[in-house]
Protein backbone atom coordinates (compact mmCIF):
# COMPACT_ATOMS: atom_id res chain seq x y z
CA UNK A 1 -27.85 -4.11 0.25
CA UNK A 2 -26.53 -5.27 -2.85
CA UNK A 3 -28.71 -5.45 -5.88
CA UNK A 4 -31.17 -7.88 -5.91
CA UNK A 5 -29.92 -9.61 -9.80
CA UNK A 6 -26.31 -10.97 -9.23
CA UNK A 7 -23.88 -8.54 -8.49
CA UNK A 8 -25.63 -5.42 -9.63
CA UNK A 9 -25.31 -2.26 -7.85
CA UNK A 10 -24.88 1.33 -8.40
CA UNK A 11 -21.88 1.00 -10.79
CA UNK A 12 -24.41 -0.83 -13.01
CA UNK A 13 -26.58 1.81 -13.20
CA UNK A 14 -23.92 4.81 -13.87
CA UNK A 15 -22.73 1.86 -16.61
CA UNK A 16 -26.43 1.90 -17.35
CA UNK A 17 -26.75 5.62 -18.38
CA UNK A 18 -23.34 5.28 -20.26
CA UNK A 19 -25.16 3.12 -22.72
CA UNK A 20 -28.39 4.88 -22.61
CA UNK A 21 -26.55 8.37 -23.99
CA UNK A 22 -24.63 6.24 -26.37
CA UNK A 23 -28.00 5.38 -27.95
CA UNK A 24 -27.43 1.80 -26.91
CA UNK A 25 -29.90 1.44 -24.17
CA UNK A 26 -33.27 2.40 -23.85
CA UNK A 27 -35.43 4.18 -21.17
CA UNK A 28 -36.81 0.96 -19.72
CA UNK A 29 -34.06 -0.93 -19.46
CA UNK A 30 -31.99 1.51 -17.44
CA UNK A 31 -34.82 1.53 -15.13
CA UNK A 32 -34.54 -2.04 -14.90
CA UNK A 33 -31.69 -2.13 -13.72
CA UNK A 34 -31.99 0.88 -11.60
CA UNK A 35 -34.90 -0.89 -9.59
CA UNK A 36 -32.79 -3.94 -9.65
CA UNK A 37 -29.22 -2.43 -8.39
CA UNK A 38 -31.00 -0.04 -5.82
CA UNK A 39 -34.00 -2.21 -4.42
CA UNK A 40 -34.67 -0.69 -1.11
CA UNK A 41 -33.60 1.84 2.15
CA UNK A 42 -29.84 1.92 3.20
CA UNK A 43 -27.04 3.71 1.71
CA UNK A 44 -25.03 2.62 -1.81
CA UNK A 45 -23.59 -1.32 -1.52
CA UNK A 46 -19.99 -0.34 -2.29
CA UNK A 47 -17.51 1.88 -0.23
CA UNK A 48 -18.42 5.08 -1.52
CA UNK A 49 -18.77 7.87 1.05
CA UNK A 50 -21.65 6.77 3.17
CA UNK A 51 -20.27 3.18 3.77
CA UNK A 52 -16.86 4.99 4.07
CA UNK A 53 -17.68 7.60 6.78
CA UNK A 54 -19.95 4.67 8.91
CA UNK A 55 -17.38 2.37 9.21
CA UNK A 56 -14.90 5.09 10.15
CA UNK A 57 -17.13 6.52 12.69
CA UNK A 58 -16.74 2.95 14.31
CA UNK A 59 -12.76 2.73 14.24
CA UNK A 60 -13.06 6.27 15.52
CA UNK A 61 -14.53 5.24 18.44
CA UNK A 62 -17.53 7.16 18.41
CA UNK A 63 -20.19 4.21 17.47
CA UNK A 64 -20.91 1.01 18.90
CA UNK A 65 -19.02 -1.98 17.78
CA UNK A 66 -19.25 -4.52 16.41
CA UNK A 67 -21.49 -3.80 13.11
CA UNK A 68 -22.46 0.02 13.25
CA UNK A 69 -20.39 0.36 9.77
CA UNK A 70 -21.94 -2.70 7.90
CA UNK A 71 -24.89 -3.71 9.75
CA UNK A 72 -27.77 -3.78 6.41
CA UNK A 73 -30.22 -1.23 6.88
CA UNK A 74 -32.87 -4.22 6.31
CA UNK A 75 -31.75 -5.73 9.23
CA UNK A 76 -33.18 -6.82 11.99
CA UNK A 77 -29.50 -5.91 13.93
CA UNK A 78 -29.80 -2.47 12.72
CA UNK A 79 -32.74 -1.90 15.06
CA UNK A 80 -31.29 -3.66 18.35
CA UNK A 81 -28.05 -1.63 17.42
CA UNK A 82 -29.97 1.89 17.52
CA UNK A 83 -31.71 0.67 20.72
CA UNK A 84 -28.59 -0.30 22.66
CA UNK A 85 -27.14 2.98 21.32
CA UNK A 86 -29.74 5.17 22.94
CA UNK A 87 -29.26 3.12 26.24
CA UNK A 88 -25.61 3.41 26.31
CA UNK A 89 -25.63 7.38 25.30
CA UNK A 90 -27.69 7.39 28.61
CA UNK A 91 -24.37 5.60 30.31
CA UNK A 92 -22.22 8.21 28.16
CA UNK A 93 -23.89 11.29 30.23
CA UNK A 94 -23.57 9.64 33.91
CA UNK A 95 -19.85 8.69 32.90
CA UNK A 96 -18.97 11.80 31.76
CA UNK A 97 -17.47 10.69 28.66
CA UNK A 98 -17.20 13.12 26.14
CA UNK A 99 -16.35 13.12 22.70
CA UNK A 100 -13.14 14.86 22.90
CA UNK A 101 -12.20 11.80 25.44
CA UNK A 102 -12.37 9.46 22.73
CA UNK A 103 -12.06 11.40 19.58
CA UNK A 104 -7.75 12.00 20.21
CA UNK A 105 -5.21 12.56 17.41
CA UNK A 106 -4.90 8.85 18.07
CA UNK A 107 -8.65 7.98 17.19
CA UNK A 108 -7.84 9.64 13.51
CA UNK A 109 -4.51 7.94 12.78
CA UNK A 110 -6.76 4.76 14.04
CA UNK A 111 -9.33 5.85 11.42
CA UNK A 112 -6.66 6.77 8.44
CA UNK A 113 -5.46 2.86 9.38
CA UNK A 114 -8.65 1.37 8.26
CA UNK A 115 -9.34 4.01 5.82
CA UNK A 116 -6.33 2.40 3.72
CA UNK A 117 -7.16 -0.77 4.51
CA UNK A 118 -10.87 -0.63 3.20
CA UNK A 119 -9.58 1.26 0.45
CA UNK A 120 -12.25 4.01 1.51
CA UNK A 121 -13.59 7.03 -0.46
CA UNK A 122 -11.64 10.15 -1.29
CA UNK A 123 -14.57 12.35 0.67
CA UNK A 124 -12.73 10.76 3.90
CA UNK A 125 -10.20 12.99 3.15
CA UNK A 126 -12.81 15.94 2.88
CA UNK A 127 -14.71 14.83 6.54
CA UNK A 128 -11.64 13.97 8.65
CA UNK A 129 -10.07 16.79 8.39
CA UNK A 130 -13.63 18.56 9.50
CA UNK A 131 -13.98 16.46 12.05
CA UNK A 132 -10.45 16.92 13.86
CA UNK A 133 -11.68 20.71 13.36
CA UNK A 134 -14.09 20.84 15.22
CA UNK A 135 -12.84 18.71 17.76
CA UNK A 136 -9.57 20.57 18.47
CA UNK A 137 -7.41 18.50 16.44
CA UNK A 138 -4.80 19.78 14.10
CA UNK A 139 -4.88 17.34 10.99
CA UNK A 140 -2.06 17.09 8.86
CA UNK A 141 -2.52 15.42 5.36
CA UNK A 142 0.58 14.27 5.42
CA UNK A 143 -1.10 11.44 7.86
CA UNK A 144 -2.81 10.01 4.95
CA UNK A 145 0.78 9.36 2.84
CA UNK A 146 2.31 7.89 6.06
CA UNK A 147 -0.90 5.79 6.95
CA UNK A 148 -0.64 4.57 3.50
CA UNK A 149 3.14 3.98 3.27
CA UNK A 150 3.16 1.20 6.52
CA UNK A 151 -1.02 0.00 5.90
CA UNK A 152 -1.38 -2.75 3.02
CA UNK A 153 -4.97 -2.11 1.19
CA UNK A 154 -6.82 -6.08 2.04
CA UNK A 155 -10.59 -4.87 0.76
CA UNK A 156 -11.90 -4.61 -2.70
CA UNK A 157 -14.99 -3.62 -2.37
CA UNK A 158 -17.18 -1.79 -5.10
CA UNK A 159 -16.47 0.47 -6.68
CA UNK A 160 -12.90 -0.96 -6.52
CA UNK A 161 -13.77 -4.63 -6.97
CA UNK A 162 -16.80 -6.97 -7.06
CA UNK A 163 -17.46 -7.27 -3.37
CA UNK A 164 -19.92 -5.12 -1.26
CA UNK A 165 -20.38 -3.81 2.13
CA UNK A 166 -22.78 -7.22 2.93
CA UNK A 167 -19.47 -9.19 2.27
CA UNK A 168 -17.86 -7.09 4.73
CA UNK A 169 -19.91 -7.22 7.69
CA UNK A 170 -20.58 -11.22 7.16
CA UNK A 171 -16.85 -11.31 6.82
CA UNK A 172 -16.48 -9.58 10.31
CA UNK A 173 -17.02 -5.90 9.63
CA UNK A 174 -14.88 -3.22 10.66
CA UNK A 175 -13.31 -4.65 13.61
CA UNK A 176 -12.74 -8.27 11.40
CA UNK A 177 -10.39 -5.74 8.91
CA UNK A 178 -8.92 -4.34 12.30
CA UNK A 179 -7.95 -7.73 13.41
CA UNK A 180 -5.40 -8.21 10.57
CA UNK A 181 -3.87 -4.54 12.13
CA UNK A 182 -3.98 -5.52 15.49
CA UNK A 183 -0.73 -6.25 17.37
CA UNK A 184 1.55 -4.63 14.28
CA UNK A 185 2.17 -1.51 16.03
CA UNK A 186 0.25 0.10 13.58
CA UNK A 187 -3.39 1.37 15.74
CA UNK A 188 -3.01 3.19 19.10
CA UNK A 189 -5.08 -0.08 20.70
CA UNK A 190 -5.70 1.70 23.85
CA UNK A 191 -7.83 4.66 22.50
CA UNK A 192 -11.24 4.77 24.01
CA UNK A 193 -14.76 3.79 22.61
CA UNK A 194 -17.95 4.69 23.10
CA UNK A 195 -18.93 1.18 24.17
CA UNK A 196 -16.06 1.73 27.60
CA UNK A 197 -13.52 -0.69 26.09
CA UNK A 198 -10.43 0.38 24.72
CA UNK A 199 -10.23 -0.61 20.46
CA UNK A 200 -7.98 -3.12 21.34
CA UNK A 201 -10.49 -4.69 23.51
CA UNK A 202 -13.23 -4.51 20.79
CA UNK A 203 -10.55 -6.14 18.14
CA UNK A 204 -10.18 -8.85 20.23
CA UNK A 205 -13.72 -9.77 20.61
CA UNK A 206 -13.77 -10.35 16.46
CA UNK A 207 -11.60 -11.98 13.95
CA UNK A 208 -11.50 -12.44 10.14
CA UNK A 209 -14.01 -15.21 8.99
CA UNK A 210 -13.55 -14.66 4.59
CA UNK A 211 -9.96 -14.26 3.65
CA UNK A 212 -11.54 -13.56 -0.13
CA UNK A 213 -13.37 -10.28 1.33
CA UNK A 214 -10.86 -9.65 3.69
CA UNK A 215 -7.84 -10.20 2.62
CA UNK A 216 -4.58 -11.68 5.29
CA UNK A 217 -2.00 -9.10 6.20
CA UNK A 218 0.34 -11.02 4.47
CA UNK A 219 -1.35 -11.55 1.21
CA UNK A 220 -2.90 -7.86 0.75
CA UNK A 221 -4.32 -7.01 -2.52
CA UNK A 222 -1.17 -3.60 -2.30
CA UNK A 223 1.04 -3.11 0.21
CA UNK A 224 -0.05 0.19 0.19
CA UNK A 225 -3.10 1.51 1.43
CA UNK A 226 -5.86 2.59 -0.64
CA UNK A 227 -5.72 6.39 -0.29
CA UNK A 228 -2.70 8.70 -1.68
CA UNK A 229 -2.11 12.27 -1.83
CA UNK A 230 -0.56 14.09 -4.63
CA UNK A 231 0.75 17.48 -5.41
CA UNK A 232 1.05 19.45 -8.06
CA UNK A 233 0.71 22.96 -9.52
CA UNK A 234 -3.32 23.31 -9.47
CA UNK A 235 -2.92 21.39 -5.64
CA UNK A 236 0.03 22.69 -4.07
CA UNK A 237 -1.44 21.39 -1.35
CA UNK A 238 -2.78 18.09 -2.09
CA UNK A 239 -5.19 16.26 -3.85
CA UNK A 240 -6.35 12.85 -3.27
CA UNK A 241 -6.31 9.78 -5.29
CA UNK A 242 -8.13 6.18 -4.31
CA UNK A 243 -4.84 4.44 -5.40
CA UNK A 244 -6.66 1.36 -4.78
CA UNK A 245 -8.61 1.53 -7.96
CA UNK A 246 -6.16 3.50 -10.59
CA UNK A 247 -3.31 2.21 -12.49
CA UNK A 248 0.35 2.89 -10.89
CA UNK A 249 0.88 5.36 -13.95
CA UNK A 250 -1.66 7.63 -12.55
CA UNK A 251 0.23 8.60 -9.58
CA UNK A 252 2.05 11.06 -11.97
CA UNK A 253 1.10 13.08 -14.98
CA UNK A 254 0.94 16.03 -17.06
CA UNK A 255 -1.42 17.50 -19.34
CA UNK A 256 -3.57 20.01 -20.72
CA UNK A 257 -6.44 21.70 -18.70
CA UNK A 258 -9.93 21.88 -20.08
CA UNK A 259 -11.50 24.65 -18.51
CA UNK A 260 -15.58 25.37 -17.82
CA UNK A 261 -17.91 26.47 -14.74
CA UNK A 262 -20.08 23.74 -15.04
CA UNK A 263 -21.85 20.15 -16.22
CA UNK A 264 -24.53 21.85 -18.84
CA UNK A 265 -21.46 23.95 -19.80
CA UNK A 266 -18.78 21.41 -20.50
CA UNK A 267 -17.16 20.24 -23.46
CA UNK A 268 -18.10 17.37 -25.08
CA UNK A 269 -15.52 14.38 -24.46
CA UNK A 270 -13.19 13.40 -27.77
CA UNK A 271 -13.87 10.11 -29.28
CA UNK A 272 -11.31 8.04 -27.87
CA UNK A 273 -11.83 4.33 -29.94
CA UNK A 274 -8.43 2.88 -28.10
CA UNK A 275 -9.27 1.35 -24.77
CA UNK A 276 -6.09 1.51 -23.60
CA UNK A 277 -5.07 5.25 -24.45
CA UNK A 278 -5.88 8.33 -22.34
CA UNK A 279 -8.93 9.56 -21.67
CA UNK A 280 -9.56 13.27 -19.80
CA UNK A 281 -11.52 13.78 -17.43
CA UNK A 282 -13.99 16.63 -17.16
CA UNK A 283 -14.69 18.27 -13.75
CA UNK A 284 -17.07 20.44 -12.72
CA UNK A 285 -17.49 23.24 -10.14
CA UNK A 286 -19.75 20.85 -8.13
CA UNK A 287 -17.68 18.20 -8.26
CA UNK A 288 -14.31 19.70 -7.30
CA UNK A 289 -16.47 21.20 -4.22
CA UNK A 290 -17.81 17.85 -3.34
CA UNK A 291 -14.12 16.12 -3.43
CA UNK A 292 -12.49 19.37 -1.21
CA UNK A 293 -9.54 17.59 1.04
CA UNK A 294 -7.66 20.71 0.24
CA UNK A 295 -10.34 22.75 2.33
CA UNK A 296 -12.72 21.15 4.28
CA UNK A 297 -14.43 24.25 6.25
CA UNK A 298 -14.83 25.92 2.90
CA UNK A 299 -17.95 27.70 2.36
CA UNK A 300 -17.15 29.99 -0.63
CA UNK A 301 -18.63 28.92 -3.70
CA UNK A 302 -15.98 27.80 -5.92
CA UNK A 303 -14.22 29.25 -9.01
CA UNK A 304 -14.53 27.94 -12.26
CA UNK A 305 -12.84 24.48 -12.16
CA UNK A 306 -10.24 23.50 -14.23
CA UNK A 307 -10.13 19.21 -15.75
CA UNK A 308 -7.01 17.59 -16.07
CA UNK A 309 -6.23 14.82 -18.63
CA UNK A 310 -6.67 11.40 -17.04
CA UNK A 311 -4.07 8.31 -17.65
CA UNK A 312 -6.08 5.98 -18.55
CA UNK A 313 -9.98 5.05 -19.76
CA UNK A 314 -11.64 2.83 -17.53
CA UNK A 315 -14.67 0.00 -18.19
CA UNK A 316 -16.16 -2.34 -15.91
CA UNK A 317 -18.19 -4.44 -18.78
CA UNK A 318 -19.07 -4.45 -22.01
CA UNK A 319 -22.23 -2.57 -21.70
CA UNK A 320 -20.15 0.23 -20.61
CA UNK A 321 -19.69 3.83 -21.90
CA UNK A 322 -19.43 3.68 -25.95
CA UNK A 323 -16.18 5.94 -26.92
CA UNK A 324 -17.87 8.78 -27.80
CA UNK A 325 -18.95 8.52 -23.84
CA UNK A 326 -16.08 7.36 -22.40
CA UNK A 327 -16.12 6.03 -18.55
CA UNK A 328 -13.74 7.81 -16.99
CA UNK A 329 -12.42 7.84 -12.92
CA UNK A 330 -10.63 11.11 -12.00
CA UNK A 331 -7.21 10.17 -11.30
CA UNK A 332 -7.32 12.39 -8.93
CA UNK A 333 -9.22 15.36 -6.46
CA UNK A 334 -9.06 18.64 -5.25
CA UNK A 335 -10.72 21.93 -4.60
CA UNK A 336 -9.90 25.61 -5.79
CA UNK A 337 -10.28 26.58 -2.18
CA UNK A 338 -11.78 29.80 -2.74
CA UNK A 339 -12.99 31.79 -5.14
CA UNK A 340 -9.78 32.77 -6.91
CA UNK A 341 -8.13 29.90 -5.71
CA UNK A 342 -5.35 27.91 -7.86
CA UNK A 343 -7.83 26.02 -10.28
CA UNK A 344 -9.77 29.28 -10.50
CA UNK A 345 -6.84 30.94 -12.78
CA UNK A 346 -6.35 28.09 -15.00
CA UNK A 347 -6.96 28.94 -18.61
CA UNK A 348 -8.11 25.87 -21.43
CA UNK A 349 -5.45 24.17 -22.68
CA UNK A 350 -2.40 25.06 -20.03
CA UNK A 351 -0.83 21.99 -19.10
CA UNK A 352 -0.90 21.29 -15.24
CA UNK A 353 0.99 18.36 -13.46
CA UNK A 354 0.27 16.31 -10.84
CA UNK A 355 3.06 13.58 -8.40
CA UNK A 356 3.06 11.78 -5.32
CA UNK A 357 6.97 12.88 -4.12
CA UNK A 358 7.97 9.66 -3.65
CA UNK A 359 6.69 8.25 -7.08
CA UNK A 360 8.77 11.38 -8.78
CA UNK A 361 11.15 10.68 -6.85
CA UNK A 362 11.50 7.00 -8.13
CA UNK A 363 11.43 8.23 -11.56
């Protein structure tokens, strides 16, 4: 659920901190508005990786429609949802139908659909791939650049914009963003669910009731989708970048590396007083593991982690970072792959460049 002052919600309280190392804030009042932004159970408001991964699990086919993705955890539907689940997994057994039935190289083109549409996390890019693993599927991340190419981004949910996941499901949820795909040629609408009915089926049933939240197909907030992936010599092949909340300057750059193995370790950030110049952002060994499209069965701790500079420094309000702590987004992700992978062999201060083709190729 959203926080329960105004809009407040977990970018509030990493805002909150910003100010609090700055000197600006004190102890109290960044638990104020930690206890304010994060009141209760459930996952994060905005589309971060929880939200992200629940909503594609219902696109996917593999949870019950309509609501699985956006349904509160306060909710009284969240219950009756869990209880018809367990009495339709009974149905799943006597039908025989299996996973693999449902979860097709269709299902994940279906999911990379909405993913651009929602304007989803990066991790998708980390649990897809996974997930086709382990269910026989060979995913190519090429999907994500072609998904995003023909799939106009209509959400802006946090951390991207000012709505949240509550807007969403009163708005029509998962299958209410679906609707504006349906009929385009754009979803395989005949790819099974878990509930019987074919996705097309389930669209049908649901609409879009907010045109604010979720935006017409004809009036997107991009015509892109939200996800992008880039290459470059530390990610020969590919990182990821949430295009839907970076500038378009992002989608290339070069710079200098700033190299370290962790976040006790790291550097401290330059000042950077001008709100418009370029900021870099620091990475850490944790973090380029968490954000790993580049391998996603990965189990090898990874090698020191190279930063790259970022294009641009990035506020939400005033009571934001000062600019000795600058808040900085990563304009983009990726993972070293192994111990001794690309990143791993970076030394401080080597510039590194990153491009999506067809942006390089435009320039």
């Amino acid at each position: 659920m959203p926080g329960g002052s105004g809009d407040m919600d977990l970018n509030s309280v990493f805002e909150a901190v910003g100010a609090y190392k700055a000197a600006r804030w004190t102890t109290r009042a960044v638990n104020a508005v930690e206890s304010a932004a994060c009141p209760g159970c459930g996952s994060c408001s905005g589309m971060f990786t929880a939200n992200s991964m629940n909503c594609i699990t219902e696109v996917i086919g593999m949870a019950l429609p309509p609501g699985n993705g956006t349904i509160a955890a306060v909710d009284a539907a969240r219950i009756r949802l869990a209880k018809k689940t367990g009495m339709r997994i009974v149905e799943l057994v006597r039908e025989g139908l299996t996973p693999e039935k449902i979860m097709t190289e269709s299902a994940f083109r279906n999911a990379l659909c909405l993913d651009m549409a929602l304007g989803c996390s990066t991790n998708t890019v980390l649990h897809l791939p996974a997930i086709a693993h382990e269910a026989g599927i060979d995913f190519d991340l090429n999907w994500v650049n072609e998904a995003s190419a023909k799939v106009p981004n209509l959400c802006h949910l946090a951390p991207a914009g000012h709505h949240h996941v509550i807007d969403l499901h009163l708005a029509g949820g998962v299958m209410g963003v679906l609707s504006e795909l349906k009929g385009r040629g754009l979803l395989d609408e005949n790819a099974l669910t878990v509930s019987g009915m074919t996705l097309g089926e389930e669209i049908s049933l649901s609409g879009n009731y907010n045109h604010e939240v979720i935006r017409p197909f004809d009036e997107p907030y991009s015509p892109t989708g939200g996800l992008m992936i880039l290459r470059g010599n530390l990610a020969p092949d590919g990182a990821v970048v949430k295009r839907s909340a970076v500038a378009k300057e992002m989608l290339v750059h070069e710079g200098p590396a700033r190299v370290f193995n962790s976040e006790r370790t790291r550097p401290s950030p330059p000042s950077m007083p001008d709100r418009s110049s370029r900021a870099t952002w620091w990475s850490s060994a944790m973090r380029a593991r968490r954000a790993a499209p580049a391998c996603a069965k990965c189990s090898a701790r990874p090698a020191p982690s190279a930063a790259w500079g970022l294009t641009r420094k990035w506020r939400s309000s005033p009571t934001a970072a000062s600019p000795a702590q600058p808040a900085a987004r990563p304009s983009a992700t990726f993972h070293p792959r192994a111990s001794g992978g690309m990143i791993g062999l970076i030394e401080g201060g080597r510039r590194h460049r990153h491009r999506h083709p067809r942006a390089a190729s435009s320039n």
